[in-house]
PDB file of N, CA and C in Angstrom:
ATOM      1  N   UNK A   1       0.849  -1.171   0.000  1.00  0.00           N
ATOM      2  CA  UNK A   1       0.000   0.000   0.000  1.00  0.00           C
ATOM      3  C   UNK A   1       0.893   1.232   0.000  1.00  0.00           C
ATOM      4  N   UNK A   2       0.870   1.842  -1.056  1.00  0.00           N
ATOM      5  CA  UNK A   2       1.550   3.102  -1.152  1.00  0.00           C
ATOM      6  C   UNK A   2       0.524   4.556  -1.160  1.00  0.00           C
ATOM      7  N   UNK A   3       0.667   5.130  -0.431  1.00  0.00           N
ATOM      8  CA  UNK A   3      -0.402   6.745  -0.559  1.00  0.00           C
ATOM      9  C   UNK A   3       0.215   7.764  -0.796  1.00  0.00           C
ATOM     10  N   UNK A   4       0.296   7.635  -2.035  1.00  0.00           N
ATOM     11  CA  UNK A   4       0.625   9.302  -3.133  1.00  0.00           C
ATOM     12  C   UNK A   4      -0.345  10.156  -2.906  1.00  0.00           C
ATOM     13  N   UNK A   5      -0.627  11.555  -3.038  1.00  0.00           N
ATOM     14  CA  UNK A   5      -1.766  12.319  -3.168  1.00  0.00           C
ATOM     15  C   UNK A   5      -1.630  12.981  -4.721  1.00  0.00           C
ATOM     16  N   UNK A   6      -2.481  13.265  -4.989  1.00  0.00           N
ATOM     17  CA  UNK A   6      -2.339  14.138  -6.952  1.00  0.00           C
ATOM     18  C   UNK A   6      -1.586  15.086  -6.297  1.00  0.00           C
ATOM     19  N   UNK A   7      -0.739  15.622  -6.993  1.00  0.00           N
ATOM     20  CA  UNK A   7       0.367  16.892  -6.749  1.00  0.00           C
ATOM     21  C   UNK A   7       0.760  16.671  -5.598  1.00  0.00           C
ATOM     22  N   UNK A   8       1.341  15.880  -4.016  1.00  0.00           N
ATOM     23  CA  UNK A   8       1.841  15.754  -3.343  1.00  0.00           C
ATOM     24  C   UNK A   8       3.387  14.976  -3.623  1.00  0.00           C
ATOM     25  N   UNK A   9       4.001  15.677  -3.162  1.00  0.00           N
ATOM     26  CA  UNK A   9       5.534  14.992  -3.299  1.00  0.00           C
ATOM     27  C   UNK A   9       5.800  14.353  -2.393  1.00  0.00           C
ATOM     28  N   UNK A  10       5.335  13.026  -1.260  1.00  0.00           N
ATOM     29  CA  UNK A  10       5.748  12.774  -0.823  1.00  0.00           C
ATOM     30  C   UNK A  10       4.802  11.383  -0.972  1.00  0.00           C
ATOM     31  N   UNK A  11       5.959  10.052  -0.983  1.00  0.00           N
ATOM     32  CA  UNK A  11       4.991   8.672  -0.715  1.00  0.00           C
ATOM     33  C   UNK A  11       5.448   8.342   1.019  1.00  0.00           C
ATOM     34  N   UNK A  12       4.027   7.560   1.329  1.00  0.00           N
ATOM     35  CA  UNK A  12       4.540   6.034   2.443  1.00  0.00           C
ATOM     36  C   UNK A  12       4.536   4.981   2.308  1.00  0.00           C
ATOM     37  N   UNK A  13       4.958   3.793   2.510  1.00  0.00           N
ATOM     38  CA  UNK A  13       4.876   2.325   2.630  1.00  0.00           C
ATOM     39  C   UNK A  13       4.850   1.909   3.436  1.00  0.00           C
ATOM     40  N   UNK A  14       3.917   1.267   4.346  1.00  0.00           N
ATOM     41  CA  UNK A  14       3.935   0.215   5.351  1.00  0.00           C
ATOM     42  C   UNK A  14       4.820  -0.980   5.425  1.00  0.00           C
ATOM     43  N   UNK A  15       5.311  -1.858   5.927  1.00  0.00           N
ATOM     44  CA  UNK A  15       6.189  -2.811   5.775  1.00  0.00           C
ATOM     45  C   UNK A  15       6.527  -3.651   7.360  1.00  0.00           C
ATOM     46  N   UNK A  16       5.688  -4.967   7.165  1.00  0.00           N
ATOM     47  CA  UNK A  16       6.019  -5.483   8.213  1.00  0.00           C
ATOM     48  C   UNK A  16       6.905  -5.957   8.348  1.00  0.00           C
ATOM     49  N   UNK A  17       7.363  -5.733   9.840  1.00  0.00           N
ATOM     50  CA  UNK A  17       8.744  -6.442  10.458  1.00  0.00           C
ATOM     51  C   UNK A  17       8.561  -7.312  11.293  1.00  0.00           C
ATOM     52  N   UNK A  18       9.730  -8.182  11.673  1.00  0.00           N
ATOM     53  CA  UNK A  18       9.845  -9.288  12.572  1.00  0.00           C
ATOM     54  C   UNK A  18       9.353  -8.609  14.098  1.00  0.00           C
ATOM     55  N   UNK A  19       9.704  -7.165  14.368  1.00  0.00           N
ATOM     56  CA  UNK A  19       9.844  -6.719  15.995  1.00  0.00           C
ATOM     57  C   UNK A  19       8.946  -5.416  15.788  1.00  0.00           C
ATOM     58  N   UNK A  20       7.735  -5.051  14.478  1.00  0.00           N
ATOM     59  CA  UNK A  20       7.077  -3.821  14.713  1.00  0.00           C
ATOM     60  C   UNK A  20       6.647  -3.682  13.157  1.00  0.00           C
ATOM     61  N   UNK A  21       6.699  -2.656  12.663  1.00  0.00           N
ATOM     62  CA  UNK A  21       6.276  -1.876  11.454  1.00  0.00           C
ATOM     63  C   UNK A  21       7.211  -0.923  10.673  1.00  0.00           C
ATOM     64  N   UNK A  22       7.756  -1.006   9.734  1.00  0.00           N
ATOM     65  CA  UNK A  22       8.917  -0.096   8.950  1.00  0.00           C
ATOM     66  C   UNK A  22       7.665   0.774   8.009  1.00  0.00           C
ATOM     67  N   UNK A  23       7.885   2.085   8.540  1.00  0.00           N
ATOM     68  CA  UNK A  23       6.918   3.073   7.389  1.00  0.00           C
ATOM     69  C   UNK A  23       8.416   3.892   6.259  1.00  0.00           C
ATOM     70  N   UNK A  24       8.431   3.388   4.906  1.00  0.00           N
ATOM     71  CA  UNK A  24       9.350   3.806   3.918  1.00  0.00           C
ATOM     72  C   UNK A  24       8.866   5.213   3.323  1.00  0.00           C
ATOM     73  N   UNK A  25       9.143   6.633   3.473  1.00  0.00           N
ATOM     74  CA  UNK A  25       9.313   7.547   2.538  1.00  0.00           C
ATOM     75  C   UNK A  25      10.036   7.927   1.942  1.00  0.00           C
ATOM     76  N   UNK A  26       9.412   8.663   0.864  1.00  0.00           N
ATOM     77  CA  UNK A  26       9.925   9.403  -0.395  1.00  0.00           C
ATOM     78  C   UNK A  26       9.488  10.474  -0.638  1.00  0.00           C
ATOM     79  N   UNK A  27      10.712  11.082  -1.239  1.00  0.00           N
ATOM     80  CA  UNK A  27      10.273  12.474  -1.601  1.00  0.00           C
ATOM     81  C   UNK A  27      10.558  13.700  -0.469  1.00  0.00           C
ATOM     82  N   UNK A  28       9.135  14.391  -0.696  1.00  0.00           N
ATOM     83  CA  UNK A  28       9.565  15.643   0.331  1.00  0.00           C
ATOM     84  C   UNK A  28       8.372  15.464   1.013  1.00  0.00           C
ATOM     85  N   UNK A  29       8.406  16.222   2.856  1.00  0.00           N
ATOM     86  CA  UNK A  29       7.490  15.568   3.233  1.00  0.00           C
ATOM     87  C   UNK A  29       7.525  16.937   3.766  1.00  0.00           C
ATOM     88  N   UNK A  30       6.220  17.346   3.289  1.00  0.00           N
ATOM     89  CA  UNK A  30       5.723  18.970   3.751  1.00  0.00           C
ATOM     90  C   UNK A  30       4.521  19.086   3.932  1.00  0.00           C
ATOM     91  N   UNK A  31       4.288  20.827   4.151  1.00  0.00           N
ATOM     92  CA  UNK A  31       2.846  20.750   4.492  1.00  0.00           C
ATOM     93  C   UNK A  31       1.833  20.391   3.188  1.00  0.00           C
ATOM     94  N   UNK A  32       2.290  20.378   2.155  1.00  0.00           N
ATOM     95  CA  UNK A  32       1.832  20.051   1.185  1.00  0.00           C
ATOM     96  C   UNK A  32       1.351  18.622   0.721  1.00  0.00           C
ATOM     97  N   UNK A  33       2.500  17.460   1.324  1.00  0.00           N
ATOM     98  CA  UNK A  33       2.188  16.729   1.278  1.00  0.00           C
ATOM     99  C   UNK A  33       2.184  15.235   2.564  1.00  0.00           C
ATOM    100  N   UNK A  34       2.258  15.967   3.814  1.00  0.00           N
ATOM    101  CA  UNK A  34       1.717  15.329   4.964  1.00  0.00           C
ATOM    102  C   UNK A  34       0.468  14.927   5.087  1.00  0.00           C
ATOM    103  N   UNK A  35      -0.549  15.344   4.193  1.00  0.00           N
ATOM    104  CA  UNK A  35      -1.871  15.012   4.728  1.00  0.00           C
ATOM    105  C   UNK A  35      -1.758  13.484   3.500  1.00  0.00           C
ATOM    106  N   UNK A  36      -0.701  13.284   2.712  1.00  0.00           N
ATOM    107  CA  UNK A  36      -0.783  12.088   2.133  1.00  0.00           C
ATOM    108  C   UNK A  36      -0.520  10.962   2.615  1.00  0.00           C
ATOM    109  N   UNK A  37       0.241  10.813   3.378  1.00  0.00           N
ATOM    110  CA  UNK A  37       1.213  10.546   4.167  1.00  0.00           C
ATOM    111  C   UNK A  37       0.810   9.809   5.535  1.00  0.00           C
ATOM    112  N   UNK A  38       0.092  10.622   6.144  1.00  0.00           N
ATOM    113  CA  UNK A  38      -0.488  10.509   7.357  1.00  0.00           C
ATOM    114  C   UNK A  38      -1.822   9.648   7.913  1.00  0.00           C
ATOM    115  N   UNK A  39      -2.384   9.145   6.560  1.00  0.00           N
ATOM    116  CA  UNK A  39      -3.199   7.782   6.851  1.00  0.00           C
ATOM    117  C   UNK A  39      -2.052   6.572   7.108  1.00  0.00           C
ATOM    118  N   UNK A  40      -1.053   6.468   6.363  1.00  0.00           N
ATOM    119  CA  UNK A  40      -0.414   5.478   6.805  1.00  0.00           C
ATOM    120  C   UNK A  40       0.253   5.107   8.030  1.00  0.00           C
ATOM    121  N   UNK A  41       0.697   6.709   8.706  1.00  0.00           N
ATOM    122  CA  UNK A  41       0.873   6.517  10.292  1.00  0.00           C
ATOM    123  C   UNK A  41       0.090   5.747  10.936  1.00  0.00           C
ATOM    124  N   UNK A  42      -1.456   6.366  10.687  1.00  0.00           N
ATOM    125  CA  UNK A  42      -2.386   6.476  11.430  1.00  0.00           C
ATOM    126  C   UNK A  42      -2.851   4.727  11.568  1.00  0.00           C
ATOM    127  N   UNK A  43      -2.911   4.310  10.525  1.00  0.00           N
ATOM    128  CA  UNK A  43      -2.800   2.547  10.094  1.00  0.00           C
ATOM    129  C   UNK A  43      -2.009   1.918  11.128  1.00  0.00           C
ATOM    130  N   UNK A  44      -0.677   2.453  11.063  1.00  0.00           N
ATOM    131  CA  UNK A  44       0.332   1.377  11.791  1.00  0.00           C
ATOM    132  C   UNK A  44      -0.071   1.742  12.825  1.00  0.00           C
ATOM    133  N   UNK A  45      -0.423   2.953  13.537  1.00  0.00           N
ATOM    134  CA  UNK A  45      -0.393   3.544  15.210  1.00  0.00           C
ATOM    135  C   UNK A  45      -1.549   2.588  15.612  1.00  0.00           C
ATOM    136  N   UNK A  46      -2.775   2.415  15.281  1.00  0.00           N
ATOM    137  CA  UNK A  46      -4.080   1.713  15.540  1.00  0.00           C
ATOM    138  C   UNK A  46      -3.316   0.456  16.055  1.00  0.00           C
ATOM    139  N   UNK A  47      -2.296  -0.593  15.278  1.00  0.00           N
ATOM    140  CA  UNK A  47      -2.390  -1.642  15.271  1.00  0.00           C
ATOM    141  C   UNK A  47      -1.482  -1.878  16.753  1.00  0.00           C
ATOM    142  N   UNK A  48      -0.977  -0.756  17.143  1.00  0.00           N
ATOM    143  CA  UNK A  48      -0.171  -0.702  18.438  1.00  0.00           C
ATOM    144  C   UNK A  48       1.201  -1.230  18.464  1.00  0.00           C
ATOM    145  N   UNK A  49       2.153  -1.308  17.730  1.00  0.00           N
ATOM    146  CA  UNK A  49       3.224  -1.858  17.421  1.00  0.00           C
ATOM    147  C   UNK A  49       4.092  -1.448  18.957  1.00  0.00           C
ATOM    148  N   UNK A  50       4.997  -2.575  19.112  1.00  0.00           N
ATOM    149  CA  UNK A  50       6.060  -1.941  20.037  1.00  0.00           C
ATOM    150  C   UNK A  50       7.030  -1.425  19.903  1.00  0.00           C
ATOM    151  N   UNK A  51       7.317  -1.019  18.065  1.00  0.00           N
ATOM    152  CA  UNK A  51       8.351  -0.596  17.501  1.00  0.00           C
ATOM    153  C   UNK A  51       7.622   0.025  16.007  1.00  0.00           C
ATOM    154  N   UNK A  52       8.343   1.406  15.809  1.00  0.00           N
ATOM    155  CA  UNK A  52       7.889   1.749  14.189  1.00  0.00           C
ATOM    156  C   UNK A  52       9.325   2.227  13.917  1.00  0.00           C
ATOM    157  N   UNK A  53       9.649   1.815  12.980  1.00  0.00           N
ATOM    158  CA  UNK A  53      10.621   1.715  11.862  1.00  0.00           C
ATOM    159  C   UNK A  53      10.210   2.931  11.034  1.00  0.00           C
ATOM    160  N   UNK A  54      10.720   4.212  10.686  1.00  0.00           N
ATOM    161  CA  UNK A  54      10.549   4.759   9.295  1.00  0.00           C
ATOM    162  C   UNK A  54      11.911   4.941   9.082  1.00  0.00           C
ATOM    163  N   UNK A  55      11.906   4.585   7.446  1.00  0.00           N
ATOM    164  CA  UNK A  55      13.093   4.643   6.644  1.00  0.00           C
ATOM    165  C   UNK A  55      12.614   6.165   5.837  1.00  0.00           C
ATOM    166  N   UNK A  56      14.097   6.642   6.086  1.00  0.00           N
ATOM    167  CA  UNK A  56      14.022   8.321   5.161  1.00  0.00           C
ATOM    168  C   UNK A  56      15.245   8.665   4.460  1.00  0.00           C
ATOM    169  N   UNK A  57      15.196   7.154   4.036  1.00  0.00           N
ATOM    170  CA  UNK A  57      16.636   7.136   3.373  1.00  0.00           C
ATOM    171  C   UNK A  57      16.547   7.849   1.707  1.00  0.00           C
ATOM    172  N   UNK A  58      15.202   7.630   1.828  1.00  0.00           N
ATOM    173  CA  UNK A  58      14.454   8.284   0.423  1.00  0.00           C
ATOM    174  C   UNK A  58      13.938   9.650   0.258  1.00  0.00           C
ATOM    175  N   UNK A  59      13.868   9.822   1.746  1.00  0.00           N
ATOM    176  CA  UNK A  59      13.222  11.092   2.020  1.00  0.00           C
ATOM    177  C   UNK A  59      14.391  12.468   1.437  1.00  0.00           C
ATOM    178  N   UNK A  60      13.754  13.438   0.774  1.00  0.00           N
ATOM    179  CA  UNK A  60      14.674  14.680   0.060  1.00  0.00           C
ATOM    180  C   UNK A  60      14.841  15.684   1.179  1.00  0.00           C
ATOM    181  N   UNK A  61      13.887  16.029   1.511  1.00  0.00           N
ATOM    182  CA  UNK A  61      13.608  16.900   2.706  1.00  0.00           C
ATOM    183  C   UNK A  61      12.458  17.171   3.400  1.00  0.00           C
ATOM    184  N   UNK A  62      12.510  17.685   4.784  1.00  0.00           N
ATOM    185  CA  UNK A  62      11.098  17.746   5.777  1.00  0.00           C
ATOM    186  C   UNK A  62      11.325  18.509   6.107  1.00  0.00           C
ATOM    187  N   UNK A  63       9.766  19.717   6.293  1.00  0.00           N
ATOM    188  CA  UNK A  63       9.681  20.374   6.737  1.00  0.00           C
ATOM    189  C   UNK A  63       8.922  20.763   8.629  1.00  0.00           C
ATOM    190  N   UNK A  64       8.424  21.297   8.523  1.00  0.00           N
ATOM    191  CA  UNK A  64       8.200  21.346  10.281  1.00  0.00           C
ATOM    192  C   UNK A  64       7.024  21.015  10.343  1.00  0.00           C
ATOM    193  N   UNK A  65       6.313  20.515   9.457  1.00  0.00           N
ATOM    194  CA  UNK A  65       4.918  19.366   9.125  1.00  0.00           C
ATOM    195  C   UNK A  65       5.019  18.410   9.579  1.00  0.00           C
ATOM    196  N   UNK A  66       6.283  17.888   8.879  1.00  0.00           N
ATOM    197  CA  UNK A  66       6.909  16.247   8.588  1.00  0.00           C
ATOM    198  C   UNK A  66       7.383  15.999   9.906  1.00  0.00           C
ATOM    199  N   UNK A  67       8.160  16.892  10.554  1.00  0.00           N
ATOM    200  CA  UNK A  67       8.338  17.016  11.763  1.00  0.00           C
ATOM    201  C   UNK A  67       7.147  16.519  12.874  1.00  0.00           C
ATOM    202  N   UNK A  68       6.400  17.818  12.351  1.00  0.00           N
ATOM    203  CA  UNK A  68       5.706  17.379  13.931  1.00  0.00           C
ATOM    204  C   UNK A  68       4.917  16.320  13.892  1.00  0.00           C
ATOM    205  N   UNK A  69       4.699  15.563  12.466  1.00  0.00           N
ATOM    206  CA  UNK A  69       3.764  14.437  12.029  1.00  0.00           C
ATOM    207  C   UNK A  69       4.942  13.306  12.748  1.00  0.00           C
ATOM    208  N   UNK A  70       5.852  12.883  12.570  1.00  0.00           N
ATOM    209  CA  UNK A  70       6.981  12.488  13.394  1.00  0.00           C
ATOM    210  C   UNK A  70       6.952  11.919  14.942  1.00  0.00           C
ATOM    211  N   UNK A  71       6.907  13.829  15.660  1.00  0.00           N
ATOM    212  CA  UNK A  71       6.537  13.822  16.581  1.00  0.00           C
ATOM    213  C   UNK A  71       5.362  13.368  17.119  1.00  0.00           C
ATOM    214  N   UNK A  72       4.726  13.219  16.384  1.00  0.00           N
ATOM    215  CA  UNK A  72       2.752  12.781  17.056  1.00  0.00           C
ATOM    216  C   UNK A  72       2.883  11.504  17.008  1.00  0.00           C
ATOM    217  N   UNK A  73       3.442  10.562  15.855  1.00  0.00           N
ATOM    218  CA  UNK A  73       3.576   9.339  16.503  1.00  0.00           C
ATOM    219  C   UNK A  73       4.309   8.470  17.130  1.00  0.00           C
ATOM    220  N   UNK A  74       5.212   9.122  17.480  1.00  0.00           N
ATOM    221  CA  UNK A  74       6.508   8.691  18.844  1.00  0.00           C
ATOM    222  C   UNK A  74       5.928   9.207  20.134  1.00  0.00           C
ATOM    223  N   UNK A  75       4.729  10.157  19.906  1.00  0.00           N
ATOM    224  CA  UNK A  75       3.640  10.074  21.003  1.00  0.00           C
ATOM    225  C   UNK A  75       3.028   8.900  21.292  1.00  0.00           C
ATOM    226  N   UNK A  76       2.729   7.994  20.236  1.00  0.00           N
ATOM    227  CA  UNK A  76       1.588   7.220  20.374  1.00  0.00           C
ATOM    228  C   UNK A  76       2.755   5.766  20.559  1.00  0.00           C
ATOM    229  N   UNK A  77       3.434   5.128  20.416  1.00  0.00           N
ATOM    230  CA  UNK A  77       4.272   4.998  20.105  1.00  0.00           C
ATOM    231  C   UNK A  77       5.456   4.077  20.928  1.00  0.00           C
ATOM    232  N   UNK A  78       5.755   2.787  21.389  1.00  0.00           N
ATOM    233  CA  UNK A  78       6.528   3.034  22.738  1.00  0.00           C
ATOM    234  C   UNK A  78       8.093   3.196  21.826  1.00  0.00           C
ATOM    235  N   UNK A  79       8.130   2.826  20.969  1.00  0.00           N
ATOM    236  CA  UNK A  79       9.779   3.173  20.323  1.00  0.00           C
ATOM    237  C   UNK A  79       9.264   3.697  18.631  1.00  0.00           C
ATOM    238  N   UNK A  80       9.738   4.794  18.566  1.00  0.00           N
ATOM    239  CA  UNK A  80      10.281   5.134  17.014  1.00  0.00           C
ATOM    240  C   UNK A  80      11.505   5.354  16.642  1.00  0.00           C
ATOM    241  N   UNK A  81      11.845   5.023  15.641  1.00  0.00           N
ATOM    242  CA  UNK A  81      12.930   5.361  15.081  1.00  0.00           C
ATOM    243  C   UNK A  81      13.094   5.979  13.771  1.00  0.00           C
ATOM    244  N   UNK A  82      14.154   6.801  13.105  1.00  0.00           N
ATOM    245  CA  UNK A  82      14.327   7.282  12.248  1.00  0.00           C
ATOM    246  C   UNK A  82      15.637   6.311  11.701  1.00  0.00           C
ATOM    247  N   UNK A  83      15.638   5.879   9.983  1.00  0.00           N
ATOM    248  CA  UNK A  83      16.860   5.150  10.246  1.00  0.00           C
ATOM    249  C   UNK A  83      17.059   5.611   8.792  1.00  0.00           C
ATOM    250  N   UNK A  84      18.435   5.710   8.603  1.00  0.00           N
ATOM    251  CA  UNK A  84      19.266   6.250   7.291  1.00  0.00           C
ATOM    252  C   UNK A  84      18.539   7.439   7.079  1.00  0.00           C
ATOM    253  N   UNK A  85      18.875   8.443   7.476  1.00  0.00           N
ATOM    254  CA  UNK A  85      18.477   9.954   7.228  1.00  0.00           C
ATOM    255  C   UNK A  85      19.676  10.437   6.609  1.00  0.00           C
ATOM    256  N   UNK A  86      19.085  11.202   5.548  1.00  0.00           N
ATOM    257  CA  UNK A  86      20.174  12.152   4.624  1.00  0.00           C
ATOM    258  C   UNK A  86      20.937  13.130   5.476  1.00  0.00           C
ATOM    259  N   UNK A  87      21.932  13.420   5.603  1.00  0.00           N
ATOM    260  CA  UNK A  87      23.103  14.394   6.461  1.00  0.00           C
ATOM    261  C   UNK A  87      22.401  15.766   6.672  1.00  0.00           C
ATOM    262  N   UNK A  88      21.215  15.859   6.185  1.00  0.00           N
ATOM    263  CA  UNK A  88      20.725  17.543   6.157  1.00  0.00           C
ATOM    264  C   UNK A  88      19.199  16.992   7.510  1.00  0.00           C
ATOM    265  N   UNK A  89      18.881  15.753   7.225  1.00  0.00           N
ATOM    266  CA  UNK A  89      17.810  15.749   7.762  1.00  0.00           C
ATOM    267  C   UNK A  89      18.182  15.048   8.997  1.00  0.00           C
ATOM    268  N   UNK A  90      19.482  14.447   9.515  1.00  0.00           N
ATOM    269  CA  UNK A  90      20.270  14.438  10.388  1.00  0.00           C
ATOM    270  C   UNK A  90      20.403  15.878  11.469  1.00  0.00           C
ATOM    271  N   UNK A  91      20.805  16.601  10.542  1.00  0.00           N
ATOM    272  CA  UNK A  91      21.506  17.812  11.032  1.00  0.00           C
ATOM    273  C   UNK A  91      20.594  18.248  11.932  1.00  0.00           C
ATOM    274  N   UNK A  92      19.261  18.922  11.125  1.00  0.00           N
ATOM    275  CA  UNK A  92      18.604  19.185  12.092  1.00  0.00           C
ATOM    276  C   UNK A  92      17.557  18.743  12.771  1.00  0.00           C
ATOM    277  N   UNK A  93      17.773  17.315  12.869  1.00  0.00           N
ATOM    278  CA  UNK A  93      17.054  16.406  14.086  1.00  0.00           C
ATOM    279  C   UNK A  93      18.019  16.499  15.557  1.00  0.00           C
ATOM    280  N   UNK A  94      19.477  16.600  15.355  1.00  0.00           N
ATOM    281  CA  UNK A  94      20.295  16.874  16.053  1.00  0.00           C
ATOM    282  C   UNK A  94      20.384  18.577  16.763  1.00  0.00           C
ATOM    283  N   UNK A  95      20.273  19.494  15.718  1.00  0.00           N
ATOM    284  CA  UNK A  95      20.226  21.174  16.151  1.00  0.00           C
ATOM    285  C   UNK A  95      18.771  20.945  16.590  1.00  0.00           C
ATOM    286  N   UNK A  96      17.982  20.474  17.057  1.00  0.00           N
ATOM    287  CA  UNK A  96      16.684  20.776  17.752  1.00  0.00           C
ATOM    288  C   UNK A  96      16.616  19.688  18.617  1.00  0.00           C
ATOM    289  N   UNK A  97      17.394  19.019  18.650  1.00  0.00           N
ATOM    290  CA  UNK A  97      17.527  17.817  20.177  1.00  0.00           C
ATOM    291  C   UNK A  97      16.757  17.021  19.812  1.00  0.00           C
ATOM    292  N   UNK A  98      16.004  16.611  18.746  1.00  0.00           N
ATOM    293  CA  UNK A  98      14.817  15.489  19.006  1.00  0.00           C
ATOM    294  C   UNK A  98      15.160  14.209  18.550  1.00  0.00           C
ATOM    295  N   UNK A  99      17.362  14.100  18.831  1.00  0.00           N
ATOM    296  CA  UNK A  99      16.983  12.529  18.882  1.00  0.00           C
ATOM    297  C   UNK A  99      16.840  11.895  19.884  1.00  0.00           C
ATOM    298  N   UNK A 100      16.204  11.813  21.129  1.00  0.00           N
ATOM    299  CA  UNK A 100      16.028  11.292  22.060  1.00  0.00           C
ATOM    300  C   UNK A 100      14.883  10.575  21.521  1.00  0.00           C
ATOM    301  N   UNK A 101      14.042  11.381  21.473  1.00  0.00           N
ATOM    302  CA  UNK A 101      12.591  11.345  20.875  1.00  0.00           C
ATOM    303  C   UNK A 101      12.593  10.546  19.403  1.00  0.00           C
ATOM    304  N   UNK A 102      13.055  11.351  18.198  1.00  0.00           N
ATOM    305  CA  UNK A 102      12.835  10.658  17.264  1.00  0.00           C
ATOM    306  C   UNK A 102      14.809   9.761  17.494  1.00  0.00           C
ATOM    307  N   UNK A 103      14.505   8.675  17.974  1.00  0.00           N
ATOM    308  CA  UNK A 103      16.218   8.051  17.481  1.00  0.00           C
ATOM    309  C   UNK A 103      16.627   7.658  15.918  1.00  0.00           C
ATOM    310  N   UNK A 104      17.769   8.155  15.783  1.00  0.00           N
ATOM    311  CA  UNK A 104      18.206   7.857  14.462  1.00  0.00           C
ATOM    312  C   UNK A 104      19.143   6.430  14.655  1.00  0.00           C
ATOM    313  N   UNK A 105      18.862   5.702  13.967  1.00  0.00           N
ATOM    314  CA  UNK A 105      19.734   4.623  13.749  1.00  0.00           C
ATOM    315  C   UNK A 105      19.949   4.339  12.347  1.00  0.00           C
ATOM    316  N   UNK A 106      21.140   3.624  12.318  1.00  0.00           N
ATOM    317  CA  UNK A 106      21.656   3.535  10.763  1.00  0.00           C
ATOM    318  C   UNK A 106      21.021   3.029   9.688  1.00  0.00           C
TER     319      UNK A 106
END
């Protein structure tokens, strides 16, 4: 299940794992195109995982949408992770402290 929106630049993929749920994006994940995006959170969060996986190894760039969409489900959430983030979307997960919160792993 992939959710593109018409003119949204950003996809998700669900993807089950052995220990939770891997959500895969692409693209750019803005206010433009978070509301595409964000049924698929909303999918995995219901099912209560003890782990969500998103890969943003694909991801171009996020804005403070993508962010706080991020943030809302590491609310819900008992572990999220961020894993292979581009050096820019690194950077400033690090200049705003939220890897505690969102952890980056490789």
């Amino acid at each position: 299940m992939s959710l593109p929106e018409a003119g949204a630049s950003a996809t998700a993929t669900p993807l089950a794992e052995r220990n939770g749920w891997k959500i895969a994006l692409r693209g750019e994940l803005d206010l433009a195109s978070a509301p595409a995006v964000r049924p698929c959170f909303e999918e995995i969060i219901r099912r209560r995982p003890a782990c969500v996986v998103v890969d943003v190894s694909e991801l171009s760039f996020m804005d403070s949408t993508g962010i706080a969409l991020m943030l809302e489900a590491a609310d819900q959430v008992p572990v999220l992770e961020l894993a292979n983030p581009r050096p820019i979307i690194r950077a400033v997960m690090e200049s705003m402290g939220l890897t505690e919160t969102l952890r980056i792993v490789p």
